[in-house]
Protein backbone atom coordinates (compact mmCIF):
# COMPACT_ATOMS: atom_id res chain seq x y z
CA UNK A 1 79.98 142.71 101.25
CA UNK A 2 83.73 142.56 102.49
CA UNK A 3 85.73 139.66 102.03
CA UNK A 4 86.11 138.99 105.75
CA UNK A 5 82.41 138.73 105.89
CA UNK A 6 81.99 136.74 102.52
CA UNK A 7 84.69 134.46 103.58
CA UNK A 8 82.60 134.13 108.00
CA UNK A 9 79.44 133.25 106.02
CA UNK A 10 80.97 130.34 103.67
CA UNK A 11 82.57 129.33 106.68
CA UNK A 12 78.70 129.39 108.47
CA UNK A 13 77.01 127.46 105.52
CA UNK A 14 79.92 124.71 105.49
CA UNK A 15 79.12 124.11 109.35
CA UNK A 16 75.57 124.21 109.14
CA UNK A 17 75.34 122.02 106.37
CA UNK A 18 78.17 119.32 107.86
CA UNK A 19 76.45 119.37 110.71
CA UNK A 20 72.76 119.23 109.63
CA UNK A 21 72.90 117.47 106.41
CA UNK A 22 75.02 114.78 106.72
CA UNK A 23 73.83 113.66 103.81
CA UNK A 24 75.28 116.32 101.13
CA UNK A 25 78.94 115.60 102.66
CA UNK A 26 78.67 112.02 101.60
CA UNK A 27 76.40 112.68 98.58
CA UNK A 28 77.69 115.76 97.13
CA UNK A 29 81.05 116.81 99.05
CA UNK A 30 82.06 119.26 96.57
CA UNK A 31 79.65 121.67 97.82
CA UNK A 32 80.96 121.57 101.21
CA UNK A 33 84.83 121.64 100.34
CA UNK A 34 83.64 124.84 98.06
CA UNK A 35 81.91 126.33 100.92
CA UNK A 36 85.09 125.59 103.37
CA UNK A 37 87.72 126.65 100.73
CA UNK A 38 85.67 130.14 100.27
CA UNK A 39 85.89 129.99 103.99
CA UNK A 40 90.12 129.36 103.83
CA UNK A 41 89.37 126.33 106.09
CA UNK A 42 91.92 124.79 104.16
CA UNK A 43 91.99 121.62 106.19
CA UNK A 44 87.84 120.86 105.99
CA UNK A 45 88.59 121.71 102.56
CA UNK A 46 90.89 119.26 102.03
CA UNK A 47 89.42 116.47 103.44
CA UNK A 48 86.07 117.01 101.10
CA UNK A 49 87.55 118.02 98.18
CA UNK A 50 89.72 114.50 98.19
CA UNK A 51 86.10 113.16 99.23
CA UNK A 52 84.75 114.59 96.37
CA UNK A 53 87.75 113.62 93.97
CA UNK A 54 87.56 109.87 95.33
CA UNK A 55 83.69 109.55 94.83
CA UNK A 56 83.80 111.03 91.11
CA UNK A 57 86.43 108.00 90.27
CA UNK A 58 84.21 105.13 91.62
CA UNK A 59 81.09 107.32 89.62
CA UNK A 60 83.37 107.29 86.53
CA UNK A 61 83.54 110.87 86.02
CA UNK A 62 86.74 111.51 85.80
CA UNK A 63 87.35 115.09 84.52
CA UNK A 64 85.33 116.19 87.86
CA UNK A 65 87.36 113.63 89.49
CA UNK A 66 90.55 115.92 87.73
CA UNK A 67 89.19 119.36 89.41
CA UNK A 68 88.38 118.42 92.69
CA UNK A 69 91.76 116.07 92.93
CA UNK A 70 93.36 119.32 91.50
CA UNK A 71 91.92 121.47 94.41
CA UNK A 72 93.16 118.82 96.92
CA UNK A 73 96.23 119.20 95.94
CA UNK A 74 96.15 122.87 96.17
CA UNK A 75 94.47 122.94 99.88
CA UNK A 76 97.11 120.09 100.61
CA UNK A 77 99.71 122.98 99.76
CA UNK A 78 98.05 125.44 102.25
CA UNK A 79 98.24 123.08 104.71
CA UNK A 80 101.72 121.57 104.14
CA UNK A 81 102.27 121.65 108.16
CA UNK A 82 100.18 118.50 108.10
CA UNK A 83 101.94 115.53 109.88
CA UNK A 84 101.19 113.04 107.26
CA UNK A 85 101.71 115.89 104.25
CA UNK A 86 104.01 113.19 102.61
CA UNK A 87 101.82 110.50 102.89
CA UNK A 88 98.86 112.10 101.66
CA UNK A 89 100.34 113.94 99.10
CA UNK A 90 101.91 110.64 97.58
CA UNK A 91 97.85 109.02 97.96
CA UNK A 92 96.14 112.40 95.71
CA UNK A 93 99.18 112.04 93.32
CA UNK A 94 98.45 108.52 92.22
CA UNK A 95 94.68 108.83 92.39
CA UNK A 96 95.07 112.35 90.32
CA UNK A 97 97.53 110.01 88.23
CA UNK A 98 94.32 107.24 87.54
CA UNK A 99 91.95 110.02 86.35
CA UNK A 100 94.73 111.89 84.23
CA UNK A 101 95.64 108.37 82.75
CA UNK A 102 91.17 108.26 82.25
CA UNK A 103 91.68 111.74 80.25
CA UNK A 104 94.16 112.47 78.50
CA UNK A 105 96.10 109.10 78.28
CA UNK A 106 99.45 106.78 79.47
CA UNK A 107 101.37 109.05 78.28
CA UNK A 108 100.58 112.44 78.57
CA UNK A 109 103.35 114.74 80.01
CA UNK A 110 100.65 115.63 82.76
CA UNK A 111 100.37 111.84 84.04
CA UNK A 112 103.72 111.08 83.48
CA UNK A 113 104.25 114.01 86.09
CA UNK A 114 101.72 112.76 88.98
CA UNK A 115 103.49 109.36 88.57
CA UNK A 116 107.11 110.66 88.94
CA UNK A 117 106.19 113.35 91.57
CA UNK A 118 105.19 110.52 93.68
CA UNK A 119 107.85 108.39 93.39
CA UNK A 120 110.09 111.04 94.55
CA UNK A 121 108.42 112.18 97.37
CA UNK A 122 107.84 108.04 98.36
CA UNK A 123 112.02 108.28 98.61
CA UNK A 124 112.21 105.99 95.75
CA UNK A 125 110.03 103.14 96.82
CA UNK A 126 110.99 103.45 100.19
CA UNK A 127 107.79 104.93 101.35
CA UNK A 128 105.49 102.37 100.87
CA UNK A 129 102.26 104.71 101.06
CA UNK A 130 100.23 103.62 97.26
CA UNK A 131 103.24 101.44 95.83
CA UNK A 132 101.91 99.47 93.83
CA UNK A 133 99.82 102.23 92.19
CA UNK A 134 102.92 104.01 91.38
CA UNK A 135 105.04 101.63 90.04
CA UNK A 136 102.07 100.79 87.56
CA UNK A 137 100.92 103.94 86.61
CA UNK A 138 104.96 104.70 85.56
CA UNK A 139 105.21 101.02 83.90
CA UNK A 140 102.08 101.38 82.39
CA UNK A 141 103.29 105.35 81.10
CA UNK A 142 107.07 103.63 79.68
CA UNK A 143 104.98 101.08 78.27
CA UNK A 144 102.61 102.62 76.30
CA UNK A 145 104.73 105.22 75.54
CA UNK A 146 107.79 102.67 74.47
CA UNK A 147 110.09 104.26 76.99
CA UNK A 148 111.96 101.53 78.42
């Protein structure tokens, strides 16, 4: 099978099963943003992969919560024409910052990252998109980590 016709089918399932089981986008979104990514729907993808990231952090599970926020990020790059690219980047960076701070801890380079990343792209606190969040996940990272 060639990869343009690998790539049409993914693209088929995701539609059929957005539009015909509503119930696996809400329940199990991952399978759709899979289906879409396969499909280099990057957008679709987007959306249920940060579905899928969002709904493994109010189910606890965090490392999933780690791979799909990971793949949002990386659709979110395919797709950087997006008018609110800024804003939505700055919203997967601090929820990708909760679940690293879940994983691997306050202080891990990795979190410590996602924080700052966000601040910069928020122009210093001047973008007011997930303030709060930021400022705490970095207070809580100089904290921890006696940095201040």
């Amino acid at each position: 099978m060639t990869r343009n016709i690998r790539r049409e089918r993914h693209g088929r399932i995701a539609a059929v099963l957005e539009d015909s089981f509503p119930n696996i986008a809400k329940q199990s979104p991952e399978i759709l943003a899979q289906h879409f990514d396969l499909a280099k729907d990057h957008a679709k993808a987007l959306r249920y992969w940060e579905q899928a990231g969002r709904l493994a952090m109010e189910h606890s599970a965090t490392t999933e919560a780690l791979s799909h926020l990971g793949r949002a990020l990386s659709a979110l790059e395919k797709e950087s024409t997006q008018t609110d690219y800024t804003q939505r980047k700055i919203s997967l960076l601090t929820t990708y910052g909760a679940a690293l701070t879940s994983v691997k801890g306050y202080t891990a380079p990795e979190t410590v990252a996602a924080y700052e990343e966000a601040w910069e792209l928020s122009d210093f606190g001047e973008d007011k998109t997930c303030f709060h969040e930021i400022l705490y996940g970095m207070w809580n990272s100089a904290q921890v980590g006696s940095d201040y």
